[in-house]
C-alpha atoms as a PDB file:
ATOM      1  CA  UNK A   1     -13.302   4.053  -5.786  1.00  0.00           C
ATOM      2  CA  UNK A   2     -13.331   6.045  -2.747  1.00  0.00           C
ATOM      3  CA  UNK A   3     -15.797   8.676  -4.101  1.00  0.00           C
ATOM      4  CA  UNK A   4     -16.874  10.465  -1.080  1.00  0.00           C
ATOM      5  CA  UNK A   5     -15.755  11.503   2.871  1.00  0.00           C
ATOM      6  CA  UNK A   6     -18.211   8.668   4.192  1.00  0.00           C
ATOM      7  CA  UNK A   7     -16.275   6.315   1.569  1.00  0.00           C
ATOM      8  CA  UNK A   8     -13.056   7.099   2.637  1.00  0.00           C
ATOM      9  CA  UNK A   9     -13.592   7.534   6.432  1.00  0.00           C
ATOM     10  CA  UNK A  10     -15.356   4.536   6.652  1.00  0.00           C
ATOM     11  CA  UNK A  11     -12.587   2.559   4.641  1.00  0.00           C
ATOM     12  CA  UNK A  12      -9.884   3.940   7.154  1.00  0.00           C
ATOM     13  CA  UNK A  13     -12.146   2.487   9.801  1.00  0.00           C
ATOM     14  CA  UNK A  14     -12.190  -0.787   8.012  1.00  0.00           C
ATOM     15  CA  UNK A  15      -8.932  -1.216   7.577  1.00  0.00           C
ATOM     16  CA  UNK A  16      -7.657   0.342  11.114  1.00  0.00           C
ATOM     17  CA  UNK A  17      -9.725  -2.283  12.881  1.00  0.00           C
ATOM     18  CA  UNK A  18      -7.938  -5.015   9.915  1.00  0.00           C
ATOM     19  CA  UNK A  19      -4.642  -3.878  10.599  1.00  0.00           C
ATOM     20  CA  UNK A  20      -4.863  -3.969  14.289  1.00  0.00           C
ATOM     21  CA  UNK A  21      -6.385  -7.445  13.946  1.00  0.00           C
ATOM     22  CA  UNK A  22      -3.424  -8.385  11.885  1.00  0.00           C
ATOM     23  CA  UNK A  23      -0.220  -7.050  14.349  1.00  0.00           C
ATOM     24  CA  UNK A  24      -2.038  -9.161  17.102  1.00  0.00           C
ATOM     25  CA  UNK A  25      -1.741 -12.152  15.339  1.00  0.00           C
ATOM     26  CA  UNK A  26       2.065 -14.078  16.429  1.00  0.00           C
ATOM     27  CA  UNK A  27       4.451 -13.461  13.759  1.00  0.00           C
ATOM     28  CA  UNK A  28       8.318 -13.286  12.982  1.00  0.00           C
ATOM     29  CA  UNK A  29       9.698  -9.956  13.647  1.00  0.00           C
ATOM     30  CA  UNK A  30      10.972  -9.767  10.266  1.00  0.00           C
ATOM     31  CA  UNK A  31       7.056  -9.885   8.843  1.00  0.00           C
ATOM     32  CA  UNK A  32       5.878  -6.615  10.856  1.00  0.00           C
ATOM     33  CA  UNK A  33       6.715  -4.303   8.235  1.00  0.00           C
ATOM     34  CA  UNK A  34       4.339  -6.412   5.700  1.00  0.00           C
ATOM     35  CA  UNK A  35       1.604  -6.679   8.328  1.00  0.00           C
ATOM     36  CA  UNK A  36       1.774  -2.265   8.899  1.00  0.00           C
ATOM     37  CA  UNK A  37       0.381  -2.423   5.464  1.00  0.00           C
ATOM     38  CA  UNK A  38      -3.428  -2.282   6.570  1.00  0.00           C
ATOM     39  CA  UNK A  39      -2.843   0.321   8.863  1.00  0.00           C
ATOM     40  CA  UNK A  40      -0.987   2.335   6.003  1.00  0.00           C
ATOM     41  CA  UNK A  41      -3.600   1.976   4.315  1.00  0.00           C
ATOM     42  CA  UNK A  42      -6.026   2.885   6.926  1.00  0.00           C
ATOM     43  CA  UNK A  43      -4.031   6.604   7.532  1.00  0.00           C
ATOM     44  CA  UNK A  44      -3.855   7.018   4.037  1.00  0.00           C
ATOM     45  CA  UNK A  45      -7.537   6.967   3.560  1.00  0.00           C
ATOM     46  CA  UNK A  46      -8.388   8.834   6.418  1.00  0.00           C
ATOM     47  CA  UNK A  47      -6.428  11.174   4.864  1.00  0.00           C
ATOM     48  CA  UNK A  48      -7.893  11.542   1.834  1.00  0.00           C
ATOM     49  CA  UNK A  49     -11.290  11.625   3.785  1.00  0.00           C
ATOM     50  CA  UNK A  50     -10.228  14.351   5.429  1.00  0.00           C
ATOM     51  CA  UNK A  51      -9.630  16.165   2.015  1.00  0.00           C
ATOM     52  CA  UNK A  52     -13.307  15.243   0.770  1.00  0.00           C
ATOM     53  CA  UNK A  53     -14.562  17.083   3.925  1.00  0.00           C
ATOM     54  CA  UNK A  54     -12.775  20.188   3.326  1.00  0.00           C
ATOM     55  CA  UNK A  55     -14.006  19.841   0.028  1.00  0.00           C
ATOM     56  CA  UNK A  56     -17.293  19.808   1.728  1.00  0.00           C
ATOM     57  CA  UNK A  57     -16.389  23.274   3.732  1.00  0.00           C
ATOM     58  CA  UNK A  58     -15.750  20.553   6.708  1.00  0.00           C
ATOM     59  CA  UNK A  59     -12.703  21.340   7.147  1.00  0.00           C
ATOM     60  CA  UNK A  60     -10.418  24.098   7.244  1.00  0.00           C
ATOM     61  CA  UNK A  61      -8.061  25.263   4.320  1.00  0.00           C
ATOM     62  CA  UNK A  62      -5.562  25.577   6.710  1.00  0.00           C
ATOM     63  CA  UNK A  63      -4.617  21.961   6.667  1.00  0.00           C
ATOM     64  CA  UNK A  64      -5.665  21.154   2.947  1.00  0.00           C
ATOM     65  CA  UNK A  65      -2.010  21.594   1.725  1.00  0.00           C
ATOM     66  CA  UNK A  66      -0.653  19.055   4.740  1.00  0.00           C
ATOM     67  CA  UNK A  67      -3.020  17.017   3.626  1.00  0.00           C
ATOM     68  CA  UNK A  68      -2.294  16.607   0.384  1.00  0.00           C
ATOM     69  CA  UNK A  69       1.145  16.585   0.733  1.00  0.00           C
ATOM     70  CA  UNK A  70       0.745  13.096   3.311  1.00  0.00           C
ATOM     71  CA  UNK A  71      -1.231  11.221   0.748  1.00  0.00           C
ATOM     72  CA  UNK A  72       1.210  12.010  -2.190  1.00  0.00           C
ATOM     73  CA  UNK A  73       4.366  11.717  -0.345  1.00  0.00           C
ATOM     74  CA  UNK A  74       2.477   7.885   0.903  1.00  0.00           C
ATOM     75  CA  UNK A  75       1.144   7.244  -2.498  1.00  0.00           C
ATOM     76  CA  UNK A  76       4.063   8.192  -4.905  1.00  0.00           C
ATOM     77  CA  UNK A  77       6.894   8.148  -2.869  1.00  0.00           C
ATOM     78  CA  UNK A  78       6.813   6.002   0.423  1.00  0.00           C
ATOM     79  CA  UNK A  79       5.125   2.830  -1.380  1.00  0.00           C
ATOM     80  CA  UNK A  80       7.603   2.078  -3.978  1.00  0.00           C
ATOM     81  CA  UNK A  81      10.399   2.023  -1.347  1.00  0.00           C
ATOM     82  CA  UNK A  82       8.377   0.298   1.597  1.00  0.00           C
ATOM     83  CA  UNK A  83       6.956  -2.762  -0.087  1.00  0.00           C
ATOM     84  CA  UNK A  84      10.084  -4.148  -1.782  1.00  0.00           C
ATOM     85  CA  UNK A  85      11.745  -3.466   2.135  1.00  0.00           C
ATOM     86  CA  UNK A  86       8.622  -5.584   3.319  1.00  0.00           C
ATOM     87  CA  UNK A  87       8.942  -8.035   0.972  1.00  0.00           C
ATOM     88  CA  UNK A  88      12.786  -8.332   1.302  1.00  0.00           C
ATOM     89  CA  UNK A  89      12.508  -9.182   5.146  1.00  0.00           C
ATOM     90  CA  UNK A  90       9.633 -12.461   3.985  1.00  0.00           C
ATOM     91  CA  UNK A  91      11.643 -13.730   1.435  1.00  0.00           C
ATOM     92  CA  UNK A  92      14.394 -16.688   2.203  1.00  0.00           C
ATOM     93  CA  UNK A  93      15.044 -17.624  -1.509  1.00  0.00           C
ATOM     94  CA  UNK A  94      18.387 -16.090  -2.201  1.00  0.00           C
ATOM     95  CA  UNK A  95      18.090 -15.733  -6.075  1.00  0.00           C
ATOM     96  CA  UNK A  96      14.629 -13.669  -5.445  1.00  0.00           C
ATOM     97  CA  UNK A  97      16.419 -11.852  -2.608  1.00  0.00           C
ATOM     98  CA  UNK A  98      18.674 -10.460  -5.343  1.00  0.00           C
ATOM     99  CA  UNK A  99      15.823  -9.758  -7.897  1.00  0.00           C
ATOM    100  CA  UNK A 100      13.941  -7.903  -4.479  1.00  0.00           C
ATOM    101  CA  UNK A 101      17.357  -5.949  -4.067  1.00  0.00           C
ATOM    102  CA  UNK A 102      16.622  -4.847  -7.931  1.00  0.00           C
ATOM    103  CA  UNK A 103      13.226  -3.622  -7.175  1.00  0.00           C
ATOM    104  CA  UNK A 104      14.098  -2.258  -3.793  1.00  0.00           C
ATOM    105  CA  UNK A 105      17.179   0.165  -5.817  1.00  0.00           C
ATOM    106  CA  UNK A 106      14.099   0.968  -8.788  1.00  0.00           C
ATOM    107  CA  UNK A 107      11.884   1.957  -5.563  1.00  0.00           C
ATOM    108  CA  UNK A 108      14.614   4.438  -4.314  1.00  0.00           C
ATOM    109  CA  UNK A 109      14.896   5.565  -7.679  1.00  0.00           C
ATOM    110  CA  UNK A 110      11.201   6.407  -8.523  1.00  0.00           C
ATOM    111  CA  UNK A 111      10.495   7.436  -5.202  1.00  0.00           C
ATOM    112  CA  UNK A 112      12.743  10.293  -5.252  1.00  0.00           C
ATOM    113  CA  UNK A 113      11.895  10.777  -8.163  1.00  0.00           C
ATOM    114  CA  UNK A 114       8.677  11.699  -7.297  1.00  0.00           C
ATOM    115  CA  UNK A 115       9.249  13.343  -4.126  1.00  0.00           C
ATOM    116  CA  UNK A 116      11.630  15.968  -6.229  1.00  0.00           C
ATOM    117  CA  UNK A 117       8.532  16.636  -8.158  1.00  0.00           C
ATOM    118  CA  UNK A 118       6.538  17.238  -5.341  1.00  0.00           C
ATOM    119  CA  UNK A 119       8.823  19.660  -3.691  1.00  0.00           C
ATOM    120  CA  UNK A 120       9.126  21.218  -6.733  1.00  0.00           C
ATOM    121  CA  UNK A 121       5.827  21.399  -8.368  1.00  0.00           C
ATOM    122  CA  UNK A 122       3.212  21.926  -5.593  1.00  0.00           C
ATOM    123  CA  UNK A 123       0.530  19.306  -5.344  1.00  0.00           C
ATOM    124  CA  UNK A 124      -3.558  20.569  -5.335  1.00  0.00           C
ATOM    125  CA  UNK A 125      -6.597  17.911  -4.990  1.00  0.00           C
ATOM    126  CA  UNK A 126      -8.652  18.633  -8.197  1.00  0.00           C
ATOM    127  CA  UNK A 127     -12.138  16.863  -7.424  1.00  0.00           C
ATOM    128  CA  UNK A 128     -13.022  15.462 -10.749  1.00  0.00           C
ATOM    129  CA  UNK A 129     -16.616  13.438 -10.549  1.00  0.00           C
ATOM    130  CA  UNK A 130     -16.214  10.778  -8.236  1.00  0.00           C
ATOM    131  CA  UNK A 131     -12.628  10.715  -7.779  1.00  0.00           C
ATOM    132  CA  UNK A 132      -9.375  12.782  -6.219  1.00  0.00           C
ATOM    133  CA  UNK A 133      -6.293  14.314  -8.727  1.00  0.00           C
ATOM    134  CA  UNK A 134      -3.143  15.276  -7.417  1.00  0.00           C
ATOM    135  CA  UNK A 135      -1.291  16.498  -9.769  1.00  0.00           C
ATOM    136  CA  UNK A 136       1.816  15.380  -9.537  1.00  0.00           C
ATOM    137  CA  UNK A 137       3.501  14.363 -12.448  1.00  0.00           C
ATOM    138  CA  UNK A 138       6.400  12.115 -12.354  1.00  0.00           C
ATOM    139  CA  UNK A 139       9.154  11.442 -15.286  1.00  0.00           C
ATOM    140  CA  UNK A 140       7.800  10.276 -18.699  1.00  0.00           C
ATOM    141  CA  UNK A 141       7.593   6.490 -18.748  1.00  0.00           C
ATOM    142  CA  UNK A 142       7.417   6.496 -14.459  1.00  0.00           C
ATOM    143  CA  UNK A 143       4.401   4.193 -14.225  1.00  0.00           C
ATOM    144  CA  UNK A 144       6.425   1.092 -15.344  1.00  0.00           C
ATOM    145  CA  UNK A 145       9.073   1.403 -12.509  1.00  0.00           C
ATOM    146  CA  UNK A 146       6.521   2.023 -10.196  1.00  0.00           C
ATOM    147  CA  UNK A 147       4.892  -1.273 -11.195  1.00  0.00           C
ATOM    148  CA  UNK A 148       7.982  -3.164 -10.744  1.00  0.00           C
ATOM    149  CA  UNK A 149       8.610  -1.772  -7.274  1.00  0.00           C
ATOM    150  CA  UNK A 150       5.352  -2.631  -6.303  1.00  0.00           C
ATOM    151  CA  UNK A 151       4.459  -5.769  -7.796  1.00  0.00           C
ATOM    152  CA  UNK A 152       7.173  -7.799  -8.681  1.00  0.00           C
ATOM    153  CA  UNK A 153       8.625  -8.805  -5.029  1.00  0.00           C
ATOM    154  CA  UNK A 154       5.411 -10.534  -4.072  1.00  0.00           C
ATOM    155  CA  UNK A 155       4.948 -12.253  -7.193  1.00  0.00           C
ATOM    156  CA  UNK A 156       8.311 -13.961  -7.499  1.00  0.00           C
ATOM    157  CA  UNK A 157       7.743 -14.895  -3.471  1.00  0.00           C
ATOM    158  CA  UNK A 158       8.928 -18.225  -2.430  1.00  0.00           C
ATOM    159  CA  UNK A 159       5.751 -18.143  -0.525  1.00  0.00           C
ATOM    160  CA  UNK A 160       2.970 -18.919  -3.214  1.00  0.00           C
ATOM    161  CA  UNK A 161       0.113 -17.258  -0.366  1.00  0.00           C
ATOM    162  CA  UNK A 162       2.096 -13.840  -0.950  1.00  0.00           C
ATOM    163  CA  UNK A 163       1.332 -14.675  -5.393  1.00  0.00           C
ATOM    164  CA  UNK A 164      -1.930 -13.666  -4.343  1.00  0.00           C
ATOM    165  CA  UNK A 165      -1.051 -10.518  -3.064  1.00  0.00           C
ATOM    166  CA  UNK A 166       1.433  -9.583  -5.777  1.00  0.00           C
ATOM    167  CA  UNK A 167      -1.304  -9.995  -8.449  1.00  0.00           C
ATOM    168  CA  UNK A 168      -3.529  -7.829  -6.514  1.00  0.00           C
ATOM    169  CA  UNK A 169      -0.814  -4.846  -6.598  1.00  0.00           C
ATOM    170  CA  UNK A 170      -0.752  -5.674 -10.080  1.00  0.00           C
ATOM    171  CA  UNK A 171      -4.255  -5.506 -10.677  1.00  0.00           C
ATOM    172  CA  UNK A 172      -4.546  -1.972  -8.395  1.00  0.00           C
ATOM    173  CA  UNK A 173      -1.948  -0.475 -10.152  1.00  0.00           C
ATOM    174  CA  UNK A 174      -2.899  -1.298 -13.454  1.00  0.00           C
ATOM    175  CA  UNK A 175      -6.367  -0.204 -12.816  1.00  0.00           C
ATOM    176  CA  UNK A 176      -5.458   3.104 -11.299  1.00  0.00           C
ATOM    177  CA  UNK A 177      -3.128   3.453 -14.553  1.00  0.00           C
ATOM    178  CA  UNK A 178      -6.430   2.704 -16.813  1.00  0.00           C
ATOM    179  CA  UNK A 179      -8.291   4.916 -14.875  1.00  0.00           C
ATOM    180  CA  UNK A 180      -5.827   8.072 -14.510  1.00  0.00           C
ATOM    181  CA  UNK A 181      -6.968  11.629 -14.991  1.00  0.00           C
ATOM    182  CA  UNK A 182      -4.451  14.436 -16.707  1.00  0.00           C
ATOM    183  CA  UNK A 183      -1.557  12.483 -16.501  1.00  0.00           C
ATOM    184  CA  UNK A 184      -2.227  11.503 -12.095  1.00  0.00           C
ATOM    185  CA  UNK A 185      -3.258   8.694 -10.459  1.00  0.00           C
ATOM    186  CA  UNK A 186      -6.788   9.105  -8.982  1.00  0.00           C
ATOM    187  CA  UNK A 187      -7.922   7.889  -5.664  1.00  0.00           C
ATOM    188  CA  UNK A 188      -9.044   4.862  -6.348  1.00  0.00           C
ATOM    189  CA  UNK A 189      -7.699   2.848  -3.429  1.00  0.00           C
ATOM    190  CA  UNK A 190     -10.314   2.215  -1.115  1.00  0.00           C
ATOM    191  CA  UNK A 191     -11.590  -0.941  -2.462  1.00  0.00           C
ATOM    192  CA  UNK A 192      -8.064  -2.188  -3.174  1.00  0.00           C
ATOM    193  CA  UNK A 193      -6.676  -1.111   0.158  1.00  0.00           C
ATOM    194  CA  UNK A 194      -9.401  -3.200   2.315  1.00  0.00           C
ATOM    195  CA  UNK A 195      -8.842  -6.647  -0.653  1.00  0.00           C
ATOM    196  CA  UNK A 196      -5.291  -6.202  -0.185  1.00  0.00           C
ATOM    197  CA  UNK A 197      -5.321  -5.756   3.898  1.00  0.00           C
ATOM    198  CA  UNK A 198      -7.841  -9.096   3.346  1.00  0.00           C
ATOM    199  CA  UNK A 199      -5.134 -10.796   1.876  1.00  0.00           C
ATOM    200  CA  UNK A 200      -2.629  -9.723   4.495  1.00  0.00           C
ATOM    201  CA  UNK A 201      -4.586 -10.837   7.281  1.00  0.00           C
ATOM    202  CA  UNK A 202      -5.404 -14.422   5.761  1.00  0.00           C
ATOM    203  CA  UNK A 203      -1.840 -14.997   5.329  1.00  0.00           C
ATOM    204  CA  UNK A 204      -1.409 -14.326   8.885  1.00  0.00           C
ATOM    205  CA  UNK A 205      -3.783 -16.412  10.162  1.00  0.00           C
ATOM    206  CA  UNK A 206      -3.067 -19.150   8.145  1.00  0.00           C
ATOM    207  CA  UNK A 207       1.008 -18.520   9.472  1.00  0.00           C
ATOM    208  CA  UNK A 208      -0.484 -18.476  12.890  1.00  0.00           C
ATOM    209  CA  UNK A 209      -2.910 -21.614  12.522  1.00  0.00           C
ATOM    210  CA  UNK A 210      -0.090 -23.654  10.752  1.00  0.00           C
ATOM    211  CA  UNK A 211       2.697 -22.452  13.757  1.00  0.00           C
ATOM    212  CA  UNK A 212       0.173 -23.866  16.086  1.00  0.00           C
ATOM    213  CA  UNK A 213      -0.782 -26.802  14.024  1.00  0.00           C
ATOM    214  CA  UNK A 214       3.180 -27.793  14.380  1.00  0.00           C
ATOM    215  CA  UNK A 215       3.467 -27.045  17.994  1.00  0.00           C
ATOM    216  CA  UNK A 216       1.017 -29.307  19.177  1.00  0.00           C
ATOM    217  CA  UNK A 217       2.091 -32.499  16.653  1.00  0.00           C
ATOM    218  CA  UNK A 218       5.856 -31.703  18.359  1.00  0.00           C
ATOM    219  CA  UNK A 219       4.374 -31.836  21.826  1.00  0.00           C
ATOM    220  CA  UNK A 220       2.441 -35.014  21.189  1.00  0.00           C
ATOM    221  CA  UNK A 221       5.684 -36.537  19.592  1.00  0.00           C
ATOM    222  CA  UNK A 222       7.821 -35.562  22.327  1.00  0.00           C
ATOM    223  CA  UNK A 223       5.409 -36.963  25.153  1.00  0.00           C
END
């Protein structure tokens, strides 16, 4: 849980530094959008840092309200629609294409969703104990669509690497679910964030390592 400005600003540095790593790394073009994740992450905790030092009198109410407005709109509306895209663009199975199309139209669906709320009910950050609440509160029932969005594209992947990160969605999401204050999702994504951009990164290097692996058995073959 991200329970402090040091938590979260140090996170952000983390995972800025991870998701860096991970675009240098070769890859397909179609895999960028999945490899952006750490660096998602990264300005979405920096964010939220930001919003534990104006807690602190850090920083100015002026930009509280932007502030809390770019971690919702990432958190409850750009998610649900980015990672089925992401997913979509690493998947060559054409049957889980199709179910990715399904979760892809639910992630439209619940991130509007949300984002009407938003525009209509203005967010606040309510600092309760250790952890961030945004108030926004979605359609009854919206934490199930959300969890499809998010979790089911990597864990039907043809690519068994990308299981791992599917039930690590799964597990985030259903512990920020558990662990939800007045109806919200809490910030609870700094340890997450970094075990998810770990994932990410692996997967690249292992795609990298195995690319090269190839290369060099076809050279040797063809001399």
């Amino acid at each position: 849980m991200c329970f402090s400005a040091p938590a979260s600003l140090a996170a952000s540095g983390v995972l800025a530094v991870s998701g860096i790593a991970t675009l240098r790394i070769n890859k397909k073009k179609s895999e960028i959008p999945l490899a952006l994740f750490p660096l998602i992450f990264a300005v979405h905790q920096l964010t939220e840092g930001l919003l534990w030092l104006n807690h602190t009198g850090n920083v100015p109410d002026t930009y509280k309200l932007g502030l809390i407005y770019i971690f919702t709109f990432i958190a409850f509306v750009f998610w649900p629609i980015y990672v089925p895209f992401a997913a979509y663009l690493t998947e060559t199975g054409r049957m889980r294409r199709k179910i990715i199309i399904f979760c892809q139209l639910v992630g439209i669906y619940i991130g509007i969703t949300f984002l009407v709320s938003i525009i209509r009910n203005t967010p606040d950050a309510t600092f309760l104990e250790n952890s961030i609440s945004y108030g926004v509160h979605g359609p009854p029932k919206s934490l199930a669509p959300y969890m499809i969005a998010v979790t089911i594209p990597f864990l039907i992947a043809t690519d068994k690497r990308l299981l791992l990160l599917g039930v690590a969605l799964l597990i985030a999401c259903g512990t920020a679910a558990y662990t939800a204050c007045s109806g919200t999702l809490p910030s609870v994504w700094c340890f997450y964030a970094a075990t998810l951009s770990l994932i990410i990164y692996l997967y690249f290097r292992y795609q990298a390592k195995a690319a090269a692996k190839k290369g060099k058995l076809n050279l040797q073959q063809s001399t």
